[in-house]
Protein backbone atom coordinates (compact mmCIF):
# COMPACT_ATOMS: atom_id res chain seq x y z
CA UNK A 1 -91.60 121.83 -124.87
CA UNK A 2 -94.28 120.89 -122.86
CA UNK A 3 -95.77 118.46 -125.55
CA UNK A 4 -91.92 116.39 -125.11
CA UNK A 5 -91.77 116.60 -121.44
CA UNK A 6 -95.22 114.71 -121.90
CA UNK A 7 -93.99 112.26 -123.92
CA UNK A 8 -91.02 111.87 -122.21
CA UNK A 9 -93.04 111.23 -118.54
CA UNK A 10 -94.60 108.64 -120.93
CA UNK A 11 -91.85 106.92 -121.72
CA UNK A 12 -90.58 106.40 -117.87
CA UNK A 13 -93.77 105.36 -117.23
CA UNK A 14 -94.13 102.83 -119.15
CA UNK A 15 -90.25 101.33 -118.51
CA UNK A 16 -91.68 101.15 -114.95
CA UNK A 17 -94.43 99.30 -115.93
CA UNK A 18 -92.56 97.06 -118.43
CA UNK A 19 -90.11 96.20 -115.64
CA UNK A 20 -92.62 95.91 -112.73
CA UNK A 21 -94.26 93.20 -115.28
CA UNK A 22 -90.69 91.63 -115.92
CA UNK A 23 -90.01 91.10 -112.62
CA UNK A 24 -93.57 89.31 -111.71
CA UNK A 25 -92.24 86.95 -114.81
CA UNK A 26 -91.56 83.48 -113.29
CA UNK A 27 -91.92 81.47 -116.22
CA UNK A 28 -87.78 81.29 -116.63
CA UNK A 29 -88.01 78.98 -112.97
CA UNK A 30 -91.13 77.45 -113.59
CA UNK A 31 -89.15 74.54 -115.13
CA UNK A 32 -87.18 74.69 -112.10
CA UNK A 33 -90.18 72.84 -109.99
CA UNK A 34 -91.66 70.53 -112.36
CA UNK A 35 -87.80 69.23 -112.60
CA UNK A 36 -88.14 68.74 -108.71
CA UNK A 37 -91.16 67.05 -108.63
CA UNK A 38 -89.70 64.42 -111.90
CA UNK A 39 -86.73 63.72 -108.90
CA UNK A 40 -89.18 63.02 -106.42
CA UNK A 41 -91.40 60.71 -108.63
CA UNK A 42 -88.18 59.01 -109.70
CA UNK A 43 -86.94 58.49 -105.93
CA UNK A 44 -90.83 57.55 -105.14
CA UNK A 45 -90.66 54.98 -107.67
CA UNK A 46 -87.21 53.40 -107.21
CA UNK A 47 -88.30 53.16 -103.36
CA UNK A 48 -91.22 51.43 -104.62
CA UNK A 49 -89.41 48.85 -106.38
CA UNK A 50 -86.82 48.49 -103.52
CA UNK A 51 -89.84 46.97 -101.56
CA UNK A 52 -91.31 45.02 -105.01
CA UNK A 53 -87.48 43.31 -104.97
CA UNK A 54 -87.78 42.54 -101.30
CA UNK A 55 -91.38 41.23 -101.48
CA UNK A 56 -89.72 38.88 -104.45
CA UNK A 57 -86.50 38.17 -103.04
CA UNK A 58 -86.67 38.86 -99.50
CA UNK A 59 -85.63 41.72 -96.76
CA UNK A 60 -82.07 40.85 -97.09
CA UNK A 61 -81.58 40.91 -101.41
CA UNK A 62 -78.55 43.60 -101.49
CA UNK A 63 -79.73 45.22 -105.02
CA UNK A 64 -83.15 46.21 -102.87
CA UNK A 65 -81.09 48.13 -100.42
CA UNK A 66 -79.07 49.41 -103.31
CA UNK A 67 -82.33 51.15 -104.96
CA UNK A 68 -83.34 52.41 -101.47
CA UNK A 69 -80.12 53.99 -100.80
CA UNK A 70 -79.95 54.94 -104.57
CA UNK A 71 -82.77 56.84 -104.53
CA UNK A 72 -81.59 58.99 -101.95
CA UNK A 73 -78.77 59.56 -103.00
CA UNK A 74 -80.60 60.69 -106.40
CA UNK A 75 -82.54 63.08 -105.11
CA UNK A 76 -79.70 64.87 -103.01
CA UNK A 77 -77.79 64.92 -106.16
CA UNK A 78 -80.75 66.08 -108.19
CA UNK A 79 -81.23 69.24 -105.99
CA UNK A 80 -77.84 70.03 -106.33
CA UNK A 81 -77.16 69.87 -109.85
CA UNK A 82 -81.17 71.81 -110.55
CA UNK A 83 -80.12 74.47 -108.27
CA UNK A 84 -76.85 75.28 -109.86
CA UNK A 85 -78.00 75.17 -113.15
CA UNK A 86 -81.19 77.02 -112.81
CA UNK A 87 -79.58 79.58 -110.33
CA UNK A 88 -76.96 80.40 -113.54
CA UNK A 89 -79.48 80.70 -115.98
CA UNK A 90 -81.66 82.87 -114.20
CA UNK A 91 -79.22 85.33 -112.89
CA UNK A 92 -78.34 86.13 -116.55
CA UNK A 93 -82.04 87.01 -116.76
CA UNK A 94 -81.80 90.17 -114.12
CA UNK A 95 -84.65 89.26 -112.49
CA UNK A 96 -84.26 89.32 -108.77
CA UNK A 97 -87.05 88.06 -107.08
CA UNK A 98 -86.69 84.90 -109.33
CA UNK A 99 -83.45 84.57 -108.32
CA UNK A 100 -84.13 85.25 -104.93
CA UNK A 101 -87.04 82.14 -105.28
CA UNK A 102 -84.07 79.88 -106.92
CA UNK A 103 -81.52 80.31 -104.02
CA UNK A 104 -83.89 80.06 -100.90
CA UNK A 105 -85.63 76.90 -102.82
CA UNK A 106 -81.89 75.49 -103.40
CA UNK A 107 -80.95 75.89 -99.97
CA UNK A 108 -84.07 75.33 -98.11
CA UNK A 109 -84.30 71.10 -100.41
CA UNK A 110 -80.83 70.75 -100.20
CA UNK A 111 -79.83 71.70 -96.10
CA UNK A 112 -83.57 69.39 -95.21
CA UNK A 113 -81.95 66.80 -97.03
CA UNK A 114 -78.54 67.16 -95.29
CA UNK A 115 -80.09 67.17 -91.92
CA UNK A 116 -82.27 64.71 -91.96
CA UNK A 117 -79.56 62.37 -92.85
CA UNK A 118 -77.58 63.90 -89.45
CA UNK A 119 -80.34 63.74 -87.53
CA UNK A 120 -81.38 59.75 -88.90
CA UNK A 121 -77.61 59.08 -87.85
CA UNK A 122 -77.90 60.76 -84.65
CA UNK A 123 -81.02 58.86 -83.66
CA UNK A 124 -79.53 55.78 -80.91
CA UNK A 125 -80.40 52.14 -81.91
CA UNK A 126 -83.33 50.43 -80.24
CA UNK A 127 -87.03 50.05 -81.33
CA UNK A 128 -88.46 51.42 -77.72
CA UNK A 129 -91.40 54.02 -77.85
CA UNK A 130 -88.60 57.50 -77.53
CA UNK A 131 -86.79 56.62 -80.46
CA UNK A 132 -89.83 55.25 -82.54
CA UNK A 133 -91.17 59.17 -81.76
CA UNK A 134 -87.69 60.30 -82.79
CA UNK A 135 -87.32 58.45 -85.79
CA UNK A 136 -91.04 59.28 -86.96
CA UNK A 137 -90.22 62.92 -86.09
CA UNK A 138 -87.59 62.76 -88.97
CA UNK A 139 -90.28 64.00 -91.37
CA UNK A 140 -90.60 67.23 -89.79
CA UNK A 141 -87.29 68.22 -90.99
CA UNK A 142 -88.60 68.38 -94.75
CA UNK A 143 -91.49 69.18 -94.80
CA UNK A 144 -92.30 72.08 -92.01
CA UNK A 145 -89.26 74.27 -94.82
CA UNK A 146 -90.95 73.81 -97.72
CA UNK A 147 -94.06 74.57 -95.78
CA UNK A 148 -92.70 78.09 -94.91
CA UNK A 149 -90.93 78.83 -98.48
CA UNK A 150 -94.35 77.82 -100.06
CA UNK A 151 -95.86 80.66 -98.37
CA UNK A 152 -93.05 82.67 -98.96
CA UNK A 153 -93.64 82.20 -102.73
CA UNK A 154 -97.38 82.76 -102.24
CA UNK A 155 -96.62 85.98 -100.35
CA UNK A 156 -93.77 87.32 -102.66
CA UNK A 157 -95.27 86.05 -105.84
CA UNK A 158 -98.53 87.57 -105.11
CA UNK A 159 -100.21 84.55 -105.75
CA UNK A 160 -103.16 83.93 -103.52
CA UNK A 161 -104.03 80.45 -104.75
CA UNK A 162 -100.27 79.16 -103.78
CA UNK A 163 -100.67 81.14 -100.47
CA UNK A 164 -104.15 79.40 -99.13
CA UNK A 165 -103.20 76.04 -101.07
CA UNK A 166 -100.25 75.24 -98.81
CA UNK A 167 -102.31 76.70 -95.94
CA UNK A 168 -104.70 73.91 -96.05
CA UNK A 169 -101.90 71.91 -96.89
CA UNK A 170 -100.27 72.25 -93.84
CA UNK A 171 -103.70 71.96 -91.78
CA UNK A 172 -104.01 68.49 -94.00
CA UNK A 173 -100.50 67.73 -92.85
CA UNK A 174 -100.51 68.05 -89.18
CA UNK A 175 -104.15 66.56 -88.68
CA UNK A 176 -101.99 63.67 -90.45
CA UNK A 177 -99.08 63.85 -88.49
CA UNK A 178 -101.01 64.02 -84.94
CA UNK A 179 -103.38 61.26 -85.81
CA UNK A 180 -100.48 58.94 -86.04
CA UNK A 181 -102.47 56.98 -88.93
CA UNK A 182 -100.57 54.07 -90.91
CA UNK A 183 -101.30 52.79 -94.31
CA UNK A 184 -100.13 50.07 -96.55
CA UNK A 185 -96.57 51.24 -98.27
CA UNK A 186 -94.29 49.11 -100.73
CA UNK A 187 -96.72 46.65 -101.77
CA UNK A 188 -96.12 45.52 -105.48
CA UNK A 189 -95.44 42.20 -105.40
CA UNK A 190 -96.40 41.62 -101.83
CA UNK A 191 -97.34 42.82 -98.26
CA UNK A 192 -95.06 45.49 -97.91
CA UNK A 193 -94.70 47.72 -94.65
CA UNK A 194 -97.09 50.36 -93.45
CA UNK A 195 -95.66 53.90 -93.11
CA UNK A 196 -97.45 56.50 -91.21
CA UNK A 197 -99.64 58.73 -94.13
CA UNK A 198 -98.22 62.48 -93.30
CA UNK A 199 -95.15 60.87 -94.85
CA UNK A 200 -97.12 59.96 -97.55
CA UNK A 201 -98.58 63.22 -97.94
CA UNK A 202 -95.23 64.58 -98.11
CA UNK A 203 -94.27 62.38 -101.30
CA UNK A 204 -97.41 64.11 -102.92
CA UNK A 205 -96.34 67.20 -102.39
CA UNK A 206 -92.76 66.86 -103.35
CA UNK A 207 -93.72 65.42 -106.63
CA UNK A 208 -97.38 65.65 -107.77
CA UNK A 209 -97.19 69.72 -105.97
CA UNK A 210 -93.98 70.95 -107.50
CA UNK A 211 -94.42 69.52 -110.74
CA UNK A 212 -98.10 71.57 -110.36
CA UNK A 213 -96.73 75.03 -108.89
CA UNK A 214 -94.24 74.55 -111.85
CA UNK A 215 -96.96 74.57 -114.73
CA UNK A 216 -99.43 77.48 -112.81
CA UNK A 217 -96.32 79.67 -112.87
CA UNK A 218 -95.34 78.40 -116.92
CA UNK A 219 -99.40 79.53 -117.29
CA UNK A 220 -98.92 82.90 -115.82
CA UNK A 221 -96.16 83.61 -117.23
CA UNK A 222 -97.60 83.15 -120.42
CA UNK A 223 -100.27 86.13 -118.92
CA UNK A 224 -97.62 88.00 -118.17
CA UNK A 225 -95.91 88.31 -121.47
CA UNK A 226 -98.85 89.33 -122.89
CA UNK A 227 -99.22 92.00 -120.43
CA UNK A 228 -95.71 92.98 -121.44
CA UNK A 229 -97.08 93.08 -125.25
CA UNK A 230 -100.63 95.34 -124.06
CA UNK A 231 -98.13 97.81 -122.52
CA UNK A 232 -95.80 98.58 -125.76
């Protein structure tokens, strides 16, 4: 009797384990950012021929504003459809805090893009000092959410690397952001504009970081099902 009761606590121990490892799994969303960071590559590099076209053509060529516009419009749209899809396939999967990750990610990309639009048409006409603040001020709206749900995935992912990467991130970003330093932007094909480099920074993050937290959490995963193997 005492020899089953044994085996049995053995058993329920190692369920626990096997789900406490399931739920740490976050392979199933790790295409989930790498597909965000493709959108923002493809919106970075449709802007960047939007400004080739009007280096070529000039400031007022239509199809340049039409890849400008476009690319917003893509990346809006691309959020939208990666959330739904990814939030379906990984609530079949009955792991919570993944789906938990999907649906703050989904809402966090998609609302910064919604208000920043609302906030860029709220913004008065004019090119005097208050509204050039305003209008560089935009930036804060998508960057300063991801900035928190980055930590959040750092804190609830137990991932220490993610954690202290996007706190030097952020200490990157706002040295940025204060300094108020310009560099060169647009300039295939000609002279381009200058745009101020925390904007910059946030491009690299959007595409170059999520396509990078995608793959380390595809690699641990990969640790994690082996874990899952050890165990049985």
């Amino acid at each position: 009797m005492d020899k089953k009761l044994e085996t049995a606590m053995d058993e329920i121990a190692l369920i626990k384990r096997v789900i406490e490892k399931t739920q740490q799994d976050f392979s199933r969303i790790s295409a989930y950012f790498i597909w965000i960071g493709i959108v923002n590559l493809t919106v970075w590099f449709l802007e960047e021929f939007s400004y080739f076209l009007r280096n070529k053509m000039g400031y007022g060529y239509l199809v340049a504003a039409v890849f400008g516009w476009g690319g917003r419009v893509l990346r809006l749209a691309g959020y939208v459809i990666l959330f739904l899809y990814y939030y379906r396939r990984v609530k079949k999967s009955d792991n919570e805090l993944s789906e938990g990750m999907v649906k703050i990610w989904g809402i966090v990309l998609i609302a910064s893009r919604v208000f920043m639009y609302l906030y860029i048409c709220l913004i008065p006409d004019g090119n005097d000092d208050k509204i050039v603040v305003l209008f560089r001020c935009r930036e804060l709206i998508e960057v300063l959410p991801v900035i928190a749900v980055l930590l959040m995935t750092g804190i609830l992912t137990k991932r220490n690397g993610i954690t202290l990467l996007t706190a030097a991130y952020s200490i990157l970003y706002f040295v940025l952001f204060v300094s108020m330093r310009e560099v060169p932007y647009g300039t295939w094909g000609g002279i381009g504009t200058r745009v101020s480099a925390s904007s910059v920074c946030i491009q690299y993050l959007m595409s170059f970081g999520m396509t990078v937290l995608g793959v380390y959490l595809r690699w641990q995963g990969k640790g994690t099902k082996t874990g899952l193997k050890d165990a049985a």
